[in-house]
PDB file of N, CA and C in Angstrom:
ATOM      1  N   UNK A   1     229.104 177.619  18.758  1.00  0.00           N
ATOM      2  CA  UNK A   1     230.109 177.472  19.787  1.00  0.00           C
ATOM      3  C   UNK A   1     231.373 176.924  19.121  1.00  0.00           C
ATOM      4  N   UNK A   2     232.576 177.229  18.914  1.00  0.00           N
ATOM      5  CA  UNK A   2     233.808 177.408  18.824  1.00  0.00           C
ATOM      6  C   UNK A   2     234.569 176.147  19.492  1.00  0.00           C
ATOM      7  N   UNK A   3     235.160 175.569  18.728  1.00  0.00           N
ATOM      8  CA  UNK A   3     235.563 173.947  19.415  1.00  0.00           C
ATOM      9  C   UNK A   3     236.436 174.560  20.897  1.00  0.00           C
ATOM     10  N   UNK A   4     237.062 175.921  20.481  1.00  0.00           N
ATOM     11  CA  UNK A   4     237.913 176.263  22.050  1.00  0.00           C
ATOM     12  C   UNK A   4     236.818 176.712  23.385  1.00  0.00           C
ATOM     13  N   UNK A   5     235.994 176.837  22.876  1.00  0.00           N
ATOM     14  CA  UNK A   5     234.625 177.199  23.850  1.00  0.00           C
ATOM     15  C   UNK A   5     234.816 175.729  24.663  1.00  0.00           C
ATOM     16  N   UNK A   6     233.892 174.520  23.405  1.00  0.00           N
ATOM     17  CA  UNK A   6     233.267 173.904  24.377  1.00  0.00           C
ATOM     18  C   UNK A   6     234.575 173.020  24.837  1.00  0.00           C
ATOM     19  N   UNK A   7     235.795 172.987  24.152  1.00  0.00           N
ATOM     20  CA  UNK A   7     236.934 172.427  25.256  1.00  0.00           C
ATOM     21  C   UNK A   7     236.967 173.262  26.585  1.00  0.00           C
ATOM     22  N   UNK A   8     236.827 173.995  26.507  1.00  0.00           N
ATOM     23  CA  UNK A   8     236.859 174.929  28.160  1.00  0.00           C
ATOM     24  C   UNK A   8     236.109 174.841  28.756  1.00  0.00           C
ATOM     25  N   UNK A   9     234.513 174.606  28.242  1.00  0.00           N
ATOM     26  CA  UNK A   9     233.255 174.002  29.126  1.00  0.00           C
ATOM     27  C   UNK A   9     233.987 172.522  29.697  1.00  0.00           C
ATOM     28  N   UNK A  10     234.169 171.896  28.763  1.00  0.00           N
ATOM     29  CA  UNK A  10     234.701 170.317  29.469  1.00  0.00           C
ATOM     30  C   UNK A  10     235.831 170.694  30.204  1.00  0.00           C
ATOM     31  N   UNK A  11     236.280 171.106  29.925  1.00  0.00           N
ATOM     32  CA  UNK A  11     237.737 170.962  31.506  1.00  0.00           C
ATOM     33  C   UNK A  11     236.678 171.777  32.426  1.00  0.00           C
ATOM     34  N   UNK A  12     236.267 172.838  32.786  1.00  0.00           N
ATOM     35  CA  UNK A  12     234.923 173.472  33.506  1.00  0.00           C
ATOM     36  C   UNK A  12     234.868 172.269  34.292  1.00  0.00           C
ATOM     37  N   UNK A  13     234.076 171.474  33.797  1.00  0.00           N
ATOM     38  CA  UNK A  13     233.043 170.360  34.249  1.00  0.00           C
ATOM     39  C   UNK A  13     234.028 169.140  34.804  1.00  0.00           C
ATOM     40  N   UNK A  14     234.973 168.889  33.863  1.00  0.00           N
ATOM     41  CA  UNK A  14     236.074 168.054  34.805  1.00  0.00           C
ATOM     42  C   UNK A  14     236.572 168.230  36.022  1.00  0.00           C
ATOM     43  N   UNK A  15     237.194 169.354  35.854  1.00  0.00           N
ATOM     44  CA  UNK A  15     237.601 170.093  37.296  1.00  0.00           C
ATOM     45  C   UNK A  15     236.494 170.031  38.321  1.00  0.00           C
ATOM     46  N   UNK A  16     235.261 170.252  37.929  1.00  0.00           N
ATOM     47  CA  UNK A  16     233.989 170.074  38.956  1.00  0.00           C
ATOM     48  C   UNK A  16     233.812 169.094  39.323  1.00  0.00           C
ATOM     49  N   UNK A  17     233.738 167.900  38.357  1.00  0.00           N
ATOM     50  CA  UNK A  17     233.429 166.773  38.860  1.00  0.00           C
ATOM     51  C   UNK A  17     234.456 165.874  39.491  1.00  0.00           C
ATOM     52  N   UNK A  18     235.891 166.456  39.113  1.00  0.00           N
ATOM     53  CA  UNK A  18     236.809 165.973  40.305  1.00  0.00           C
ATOM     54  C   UNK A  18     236.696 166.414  41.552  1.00  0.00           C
ATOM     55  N   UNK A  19     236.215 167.717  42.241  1.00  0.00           N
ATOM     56  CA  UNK A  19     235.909 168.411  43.344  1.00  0.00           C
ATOM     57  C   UNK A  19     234.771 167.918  43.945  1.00  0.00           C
ATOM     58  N   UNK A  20     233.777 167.621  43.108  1.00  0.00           N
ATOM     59  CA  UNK A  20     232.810 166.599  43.851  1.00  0.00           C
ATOM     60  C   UNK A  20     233.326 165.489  43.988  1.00  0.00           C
ATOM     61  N   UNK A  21     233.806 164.599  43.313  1.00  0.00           N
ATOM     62  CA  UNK A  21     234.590 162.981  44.008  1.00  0.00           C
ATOM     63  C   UNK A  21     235.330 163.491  45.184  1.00  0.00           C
ATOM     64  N   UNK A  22     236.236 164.337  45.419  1.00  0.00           N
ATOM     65  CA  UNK A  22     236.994 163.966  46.142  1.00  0.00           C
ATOM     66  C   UNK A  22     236.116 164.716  47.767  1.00  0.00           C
ATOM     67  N   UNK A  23     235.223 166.133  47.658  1.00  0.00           N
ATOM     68  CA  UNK A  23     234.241 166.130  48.592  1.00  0.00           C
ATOM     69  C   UNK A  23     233.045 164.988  49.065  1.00  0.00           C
ATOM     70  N   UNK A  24     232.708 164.292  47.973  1.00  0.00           N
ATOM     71  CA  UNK A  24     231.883 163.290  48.372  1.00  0.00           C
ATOM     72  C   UNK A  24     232.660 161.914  49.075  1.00  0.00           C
ATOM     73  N   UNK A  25     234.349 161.879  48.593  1.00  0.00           N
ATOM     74  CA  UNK A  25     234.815 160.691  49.608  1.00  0.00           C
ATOM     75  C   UNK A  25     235.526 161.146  50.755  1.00  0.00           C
ATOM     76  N   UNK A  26     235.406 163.104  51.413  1.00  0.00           N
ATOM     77  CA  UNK A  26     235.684 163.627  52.147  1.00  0.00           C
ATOM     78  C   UNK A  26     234.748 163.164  53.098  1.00  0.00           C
ATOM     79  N   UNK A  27     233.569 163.188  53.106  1.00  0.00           N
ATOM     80  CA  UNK A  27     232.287 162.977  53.705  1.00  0.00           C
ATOM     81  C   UNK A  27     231.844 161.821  53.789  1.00  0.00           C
ATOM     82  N   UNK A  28     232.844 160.905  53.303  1.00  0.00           N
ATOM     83  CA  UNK A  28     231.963 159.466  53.501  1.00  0.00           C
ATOM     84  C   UNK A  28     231.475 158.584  52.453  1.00  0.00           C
ATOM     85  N   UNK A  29     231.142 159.521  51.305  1.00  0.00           N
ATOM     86  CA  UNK A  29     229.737 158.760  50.290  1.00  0.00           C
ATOM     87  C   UNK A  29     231.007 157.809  49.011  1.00  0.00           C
ATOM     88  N   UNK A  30     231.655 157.092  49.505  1.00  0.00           N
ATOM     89  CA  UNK A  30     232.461 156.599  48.871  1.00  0.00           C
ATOM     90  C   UNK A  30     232.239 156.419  46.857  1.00  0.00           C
ATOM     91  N   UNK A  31     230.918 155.668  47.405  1.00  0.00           N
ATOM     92  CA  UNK A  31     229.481 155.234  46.121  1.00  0.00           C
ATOM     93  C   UNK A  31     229.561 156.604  44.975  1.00  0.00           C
ATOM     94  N   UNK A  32     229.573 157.934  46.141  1.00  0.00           N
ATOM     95  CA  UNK A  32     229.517 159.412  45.011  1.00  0.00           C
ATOM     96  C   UNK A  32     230.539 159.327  44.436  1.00  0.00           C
ATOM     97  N   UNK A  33     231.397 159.311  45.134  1.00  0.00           N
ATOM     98  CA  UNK A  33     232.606 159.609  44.826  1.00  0.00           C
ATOM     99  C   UNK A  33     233.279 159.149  43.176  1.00  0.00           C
ATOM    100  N   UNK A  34     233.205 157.400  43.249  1.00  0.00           N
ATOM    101  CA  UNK A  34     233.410 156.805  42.836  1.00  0.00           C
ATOM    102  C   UNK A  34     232.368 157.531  41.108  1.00  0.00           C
ATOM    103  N   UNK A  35     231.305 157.645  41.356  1.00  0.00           N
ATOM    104  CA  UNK A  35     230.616 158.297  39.700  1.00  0.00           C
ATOM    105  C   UNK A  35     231.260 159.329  39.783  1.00  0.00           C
ATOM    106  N   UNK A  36     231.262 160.124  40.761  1.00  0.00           N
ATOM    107  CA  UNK A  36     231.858 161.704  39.808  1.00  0.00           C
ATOM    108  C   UNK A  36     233.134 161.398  39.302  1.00  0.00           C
ATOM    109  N   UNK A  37     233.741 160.471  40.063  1.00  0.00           N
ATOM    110  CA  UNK A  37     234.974 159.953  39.058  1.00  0.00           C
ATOM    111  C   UNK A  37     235.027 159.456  37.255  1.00  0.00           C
ATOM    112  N   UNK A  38     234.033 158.257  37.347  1.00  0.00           N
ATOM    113  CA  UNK A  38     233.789 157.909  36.043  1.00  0.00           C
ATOM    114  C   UNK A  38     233.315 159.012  35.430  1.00  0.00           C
ATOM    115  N   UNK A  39     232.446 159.982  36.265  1.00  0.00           N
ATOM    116  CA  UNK A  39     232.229 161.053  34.762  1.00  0.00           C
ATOM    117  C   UNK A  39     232.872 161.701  34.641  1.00  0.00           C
ATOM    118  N   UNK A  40     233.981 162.041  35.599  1.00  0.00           N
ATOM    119  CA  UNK A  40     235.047 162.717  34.828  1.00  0.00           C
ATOM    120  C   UNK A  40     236.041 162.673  34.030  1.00  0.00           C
ATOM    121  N   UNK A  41     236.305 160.986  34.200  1.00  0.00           N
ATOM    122  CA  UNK A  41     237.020 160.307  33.181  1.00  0.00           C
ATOM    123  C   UNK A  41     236.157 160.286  31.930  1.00  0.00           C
ATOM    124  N   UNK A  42     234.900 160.088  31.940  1.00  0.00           N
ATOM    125  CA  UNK A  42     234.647 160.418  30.568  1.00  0.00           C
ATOM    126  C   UNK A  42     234.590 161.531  30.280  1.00  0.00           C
ATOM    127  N   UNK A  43     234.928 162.311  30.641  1.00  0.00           N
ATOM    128  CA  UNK A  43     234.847 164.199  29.981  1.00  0.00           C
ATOM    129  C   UNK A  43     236.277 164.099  29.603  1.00  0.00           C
ATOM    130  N   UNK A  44     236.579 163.576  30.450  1.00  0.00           N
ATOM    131  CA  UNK A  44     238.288 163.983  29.885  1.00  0.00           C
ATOM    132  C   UNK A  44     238.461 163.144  28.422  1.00  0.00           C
ATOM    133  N   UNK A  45     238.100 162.061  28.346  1.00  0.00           N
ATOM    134  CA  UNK A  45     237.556 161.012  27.044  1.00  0.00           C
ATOM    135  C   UNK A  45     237.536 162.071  26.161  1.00  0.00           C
ATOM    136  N   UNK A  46     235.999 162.720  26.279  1.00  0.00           N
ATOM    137  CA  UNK A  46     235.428 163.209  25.565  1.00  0.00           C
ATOM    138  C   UNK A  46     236.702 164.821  24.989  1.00  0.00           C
ATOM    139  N   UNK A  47     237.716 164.853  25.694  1.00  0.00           N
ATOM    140  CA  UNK A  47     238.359 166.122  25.325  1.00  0.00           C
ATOM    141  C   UNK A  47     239.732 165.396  24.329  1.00  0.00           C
ATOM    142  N   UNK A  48     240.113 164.526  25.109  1.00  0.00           N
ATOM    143  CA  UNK A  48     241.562 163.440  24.209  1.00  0.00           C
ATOM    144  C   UNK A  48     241.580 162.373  23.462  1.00  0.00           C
ATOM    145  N   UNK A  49     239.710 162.132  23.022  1.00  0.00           N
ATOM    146  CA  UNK A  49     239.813 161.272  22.183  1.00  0.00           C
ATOM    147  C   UNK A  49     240.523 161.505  20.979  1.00  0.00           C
ATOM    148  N   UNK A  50     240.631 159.822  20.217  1.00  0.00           N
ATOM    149  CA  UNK A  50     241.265 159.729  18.922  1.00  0.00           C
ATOM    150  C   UNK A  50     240.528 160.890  17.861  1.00  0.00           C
ATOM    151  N   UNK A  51     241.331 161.230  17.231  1.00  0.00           N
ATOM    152  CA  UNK A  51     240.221 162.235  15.952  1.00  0.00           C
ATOM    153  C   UNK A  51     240.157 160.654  15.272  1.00  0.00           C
ATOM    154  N   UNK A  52     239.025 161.234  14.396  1.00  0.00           N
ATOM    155  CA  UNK A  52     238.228 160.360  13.541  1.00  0.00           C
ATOM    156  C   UNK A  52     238.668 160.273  12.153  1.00  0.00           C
ATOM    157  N   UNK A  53     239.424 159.210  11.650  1.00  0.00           N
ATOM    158  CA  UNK A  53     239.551 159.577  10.136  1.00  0.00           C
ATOM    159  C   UNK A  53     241.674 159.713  10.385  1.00  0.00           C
TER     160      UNK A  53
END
């Protein structure tokens, strides 16, 4: 897999897991909301971290 692959899987999954936070605090589940947040902040982490070295 091609580093431009799995950057496009992670924004994929960001974008998802922002659509679930903001459906899960559409509905109430504040609690959901609030993780699909943190994991999307860490995907996004995981796309703009520092390089190494």
């Amino acid at each position: 897999m091609t580093s431009d692959t799995k950057e496009k899987r992670l924004w994929l999954l960001a974008k998802r897991a922002g659509d679930l936070s903001v459906a899960a605090y559409h509905g109430g589940n504040r609690d959901k909301a609030i993780w699909f947040n943190e994991k999307r902040k860490r995907i996004l982490w995981l796309i703009y971290r520092p390089s190494k070295g």
